[in-house]
Protein backbone atom coordinates (compact mmCIF):
# COMPACT_ATOMS: atom_id res chain seq x y z
CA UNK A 1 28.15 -29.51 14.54
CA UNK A 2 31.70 -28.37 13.96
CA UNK A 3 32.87 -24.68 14.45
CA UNK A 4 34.49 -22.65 11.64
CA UNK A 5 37.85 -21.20 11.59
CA UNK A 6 37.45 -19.90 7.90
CA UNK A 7 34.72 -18.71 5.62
CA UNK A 8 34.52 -18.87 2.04
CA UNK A 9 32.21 -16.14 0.60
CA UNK A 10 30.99 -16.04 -3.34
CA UNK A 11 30.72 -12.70 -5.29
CA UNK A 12 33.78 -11.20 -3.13
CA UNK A 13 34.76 -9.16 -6.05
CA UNK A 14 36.35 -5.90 -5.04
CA UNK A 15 38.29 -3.89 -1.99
CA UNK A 16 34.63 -2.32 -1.11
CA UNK A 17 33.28 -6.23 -0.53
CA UNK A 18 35.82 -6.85 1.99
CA UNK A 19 34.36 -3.56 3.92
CA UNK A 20 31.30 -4.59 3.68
CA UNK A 21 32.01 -8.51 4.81
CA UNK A 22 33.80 -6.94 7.57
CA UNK A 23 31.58 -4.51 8.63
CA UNK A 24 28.49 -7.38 9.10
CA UNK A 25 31.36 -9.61 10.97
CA UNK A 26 32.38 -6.63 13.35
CA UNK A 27 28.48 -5.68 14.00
CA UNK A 28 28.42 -9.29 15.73
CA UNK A 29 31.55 -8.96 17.44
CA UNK A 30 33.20 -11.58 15.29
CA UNK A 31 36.59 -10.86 15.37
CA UNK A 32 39.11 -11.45 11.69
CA UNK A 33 42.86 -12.08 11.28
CA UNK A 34 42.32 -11.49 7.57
CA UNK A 35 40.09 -11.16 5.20
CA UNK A 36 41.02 -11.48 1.14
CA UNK A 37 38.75 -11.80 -1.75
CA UNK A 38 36.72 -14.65 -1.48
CA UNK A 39 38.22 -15.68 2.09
CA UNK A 40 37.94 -14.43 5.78
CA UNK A 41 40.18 -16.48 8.15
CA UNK A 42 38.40 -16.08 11.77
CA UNK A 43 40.49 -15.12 14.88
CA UNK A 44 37.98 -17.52 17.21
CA UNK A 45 35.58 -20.18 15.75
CA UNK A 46 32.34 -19.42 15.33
CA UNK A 47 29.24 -21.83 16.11
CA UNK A 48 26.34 -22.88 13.68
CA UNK A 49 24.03 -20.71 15.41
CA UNK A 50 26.67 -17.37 14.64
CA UNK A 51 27.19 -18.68 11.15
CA UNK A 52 23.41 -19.02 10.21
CA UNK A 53 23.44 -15.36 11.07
CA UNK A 54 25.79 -14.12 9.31
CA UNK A 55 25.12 -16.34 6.25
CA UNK A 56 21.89 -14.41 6.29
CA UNK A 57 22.84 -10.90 6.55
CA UNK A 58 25.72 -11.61 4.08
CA UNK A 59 22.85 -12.91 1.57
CA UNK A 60 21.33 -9.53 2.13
CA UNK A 61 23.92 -7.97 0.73
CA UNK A 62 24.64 -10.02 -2.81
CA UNK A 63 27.18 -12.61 -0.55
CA UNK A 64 26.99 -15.94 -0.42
CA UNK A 65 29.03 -18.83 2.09
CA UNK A 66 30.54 -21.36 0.30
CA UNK A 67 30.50 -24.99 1.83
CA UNK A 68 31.24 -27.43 -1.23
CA UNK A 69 34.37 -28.32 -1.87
CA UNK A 70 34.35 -28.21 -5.36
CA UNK A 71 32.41 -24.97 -5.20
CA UNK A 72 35.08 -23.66 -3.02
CA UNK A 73 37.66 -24.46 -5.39
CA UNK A 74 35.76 -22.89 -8.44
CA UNK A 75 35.21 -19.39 -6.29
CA UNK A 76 38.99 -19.34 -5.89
CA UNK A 77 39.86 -19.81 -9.02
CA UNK A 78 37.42 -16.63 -10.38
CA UNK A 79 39.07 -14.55 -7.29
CA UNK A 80 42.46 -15.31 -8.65
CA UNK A 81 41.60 -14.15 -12.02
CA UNK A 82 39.40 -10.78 -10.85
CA UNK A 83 42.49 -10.11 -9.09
CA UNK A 84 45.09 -10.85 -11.61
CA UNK A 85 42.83 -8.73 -14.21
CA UNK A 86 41.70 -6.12 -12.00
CA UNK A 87 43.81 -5.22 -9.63
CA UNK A 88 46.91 -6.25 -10.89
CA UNK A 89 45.89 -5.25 -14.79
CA UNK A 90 46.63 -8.86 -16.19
CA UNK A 91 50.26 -8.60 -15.94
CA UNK A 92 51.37 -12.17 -15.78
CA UNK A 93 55.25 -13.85 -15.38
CA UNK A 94 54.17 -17.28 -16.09
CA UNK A 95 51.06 -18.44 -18.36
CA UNK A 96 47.80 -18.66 -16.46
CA UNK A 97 47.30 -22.61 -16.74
CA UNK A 98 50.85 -22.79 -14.16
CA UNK A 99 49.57 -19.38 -12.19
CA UNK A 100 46.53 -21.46 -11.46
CA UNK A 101 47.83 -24.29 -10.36
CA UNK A 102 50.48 -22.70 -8.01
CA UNK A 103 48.10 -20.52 -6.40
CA UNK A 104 45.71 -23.20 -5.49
CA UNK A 105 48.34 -26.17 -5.49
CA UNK A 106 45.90 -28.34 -7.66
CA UNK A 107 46.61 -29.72 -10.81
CA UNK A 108 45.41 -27.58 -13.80
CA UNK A 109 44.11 -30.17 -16.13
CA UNK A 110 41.63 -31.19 -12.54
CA UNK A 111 40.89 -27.49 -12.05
CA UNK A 112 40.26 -27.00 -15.71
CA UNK A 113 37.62 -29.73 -16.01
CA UNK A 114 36.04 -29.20 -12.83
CA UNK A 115 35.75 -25.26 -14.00
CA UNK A 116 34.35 -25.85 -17.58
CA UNK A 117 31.77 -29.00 -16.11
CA UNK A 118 30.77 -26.48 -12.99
CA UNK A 119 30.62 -23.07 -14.96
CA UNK A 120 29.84 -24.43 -18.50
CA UNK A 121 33.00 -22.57 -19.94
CA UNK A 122 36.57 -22.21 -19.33
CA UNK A 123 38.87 -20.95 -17.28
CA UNK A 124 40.57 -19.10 -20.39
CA UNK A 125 37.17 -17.67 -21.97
CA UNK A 126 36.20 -16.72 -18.22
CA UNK A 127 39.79 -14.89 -17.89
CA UNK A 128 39.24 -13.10 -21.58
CA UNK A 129 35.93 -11.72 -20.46
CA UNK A 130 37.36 -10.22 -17.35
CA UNK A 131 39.75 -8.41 -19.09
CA UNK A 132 37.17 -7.34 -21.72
CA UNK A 133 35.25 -6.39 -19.00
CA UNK A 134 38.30 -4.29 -17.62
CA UNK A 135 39.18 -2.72 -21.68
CA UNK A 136 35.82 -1.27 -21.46
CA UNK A 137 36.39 0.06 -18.18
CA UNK A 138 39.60 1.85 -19.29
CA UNK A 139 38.01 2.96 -22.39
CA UNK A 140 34.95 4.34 -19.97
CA UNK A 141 37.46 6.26 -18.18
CA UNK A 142 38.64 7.68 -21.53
CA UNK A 143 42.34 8.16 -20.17
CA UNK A 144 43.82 5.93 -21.72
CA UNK A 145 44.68 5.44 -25.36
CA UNK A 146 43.81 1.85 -26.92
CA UNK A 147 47.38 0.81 -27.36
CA UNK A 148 47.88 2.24 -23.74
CA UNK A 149 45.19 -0.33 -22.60
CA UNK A 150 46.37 -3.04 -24.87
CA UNK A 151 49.36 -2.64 -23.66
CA UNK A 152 48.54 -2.48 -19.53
CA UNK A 153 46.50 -5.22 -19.89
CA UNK A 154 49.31 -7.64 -21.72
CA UNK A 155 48.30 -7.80 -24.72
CA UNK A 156 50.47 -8.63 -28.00
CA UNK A 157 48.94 -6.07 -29.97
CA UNK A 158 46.34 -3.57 -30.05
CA UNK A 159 44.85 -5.57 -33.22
CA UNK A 160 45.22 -8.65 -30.73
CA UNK A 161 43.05 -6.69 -28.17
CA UNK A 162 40.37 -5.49 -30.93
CA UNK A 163 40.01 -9.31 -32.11
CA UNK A 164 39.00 -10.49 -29.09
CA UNK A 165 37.25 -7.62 -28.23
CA UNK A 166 34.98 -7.92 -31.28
CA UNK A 167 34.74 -11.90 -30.79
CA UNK A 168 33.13 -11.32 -27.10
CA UNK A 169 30.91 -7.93 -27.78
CA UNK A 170 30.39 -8.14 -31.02
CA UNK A 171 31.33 -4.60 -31.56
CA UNK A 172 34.81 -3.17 -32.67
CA UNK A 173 36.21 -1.03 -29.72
CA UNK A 174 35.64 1.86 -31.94
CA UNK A 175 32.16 1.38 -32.40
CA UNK A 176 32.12 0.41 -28.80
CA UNK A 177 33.40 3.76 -27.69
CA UNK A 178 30.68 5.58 -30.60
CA UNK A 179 27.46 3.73 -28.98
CA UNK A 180 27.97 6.33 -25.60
CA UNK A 181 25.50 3.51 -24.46
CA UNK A 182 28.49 1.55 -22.29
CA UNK A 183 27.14 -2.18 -21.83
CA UNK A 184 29.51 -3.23 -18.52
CA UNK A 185 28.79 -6.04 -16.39
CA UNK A 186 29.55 -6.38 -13.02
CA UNK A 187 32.25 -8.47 -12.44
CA UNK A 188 30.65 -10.73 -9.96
CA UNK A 189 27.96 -11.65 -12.69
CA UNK A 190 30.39 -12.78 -15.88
């Protein structure tokens, strides 16, 4: 069997994942050059016997290694738009079909199908419930106004924002915000 150079790890969703991936690679003295969302490039191969190990504890933890291709590929895609959505608040300079495509150097319309067949919806419904995800977030937070979210979150409008937000909850942000009963989902589960 082959040794790995890079691992690809599902349900990477946030800064505190990479700790934690790290942390179970450094308790087996496996040594990183970097480790992103989704991704850990290795500083030394590792061998099957390592790997089955850490594929294990990483399990233990809500992790899981990636080997499929195509699976690979779909992971990527949902770490590009977690990012873009929460990190970097949606903010986008091109649309998200061309983002896509650059970032993984794939064709969209391949990516596209390959999403929707793999995950049973788009990429675009996918990327519209992250950011509802991240609108109730900010409206958890109660910092920000609605047009203040609406607009951090690139939105045309805050009636824009509401439509959509209706059209996924079911609720008006309003009424959303009334309930006091906040119905988030983790990220790693939309």
């Amino acid at each position: 069997m082959e040794k790995l150079n890079k691992l690809f790890i599902k349900n990477m969703v946030c800064y505190r994942c990479k700790m934690v991936v790290g942390k179970i690679l450094k308790q087996h003295n496996i040594e990183t050059n970097h480790i992103e969302l989704g991704e850990v490039e290795l500083t030394n191969a590792i061998d099957p016997e390592q790997l089955q190990t850490i594929k294990e504890e990483l399990e233990e933890v809500g992790f899981e290694l990636i080997d499929d291709k195509r699976n690979k590929i779909i992971e990527q895609i949902k770490t590009l738009i977690i990012q873009l959505v929460h990190e970097e608040n949606g903010v986008l300079k091109m649309n998200l079909s061309d983002f896509l495509s650059e970032k993984t150097k794939l064709d969209y319309k391949y990516i596209s199908n390959l999403f929707s067949e793999m995950e049973g919806q788009t990429i675009e419904k996918y990327f519209i419930q992250q950011k509802i995800e991240k609108v109730k977030e900010l409206m958890v937070y109660d910092e920000l106004s609605l047009s203040e979210i609406a607009f951090q979150l690139n939105y045309s409008s805050v009636a824009h924002l509401s439509s959509q937000f209706k059209k996924v909850t079911g609720l008006t942000p309003s009424i959303f915000k009334q309930l006091n009963k906040y119905t988030r989902k983790a990220i790693d589960k939309i």
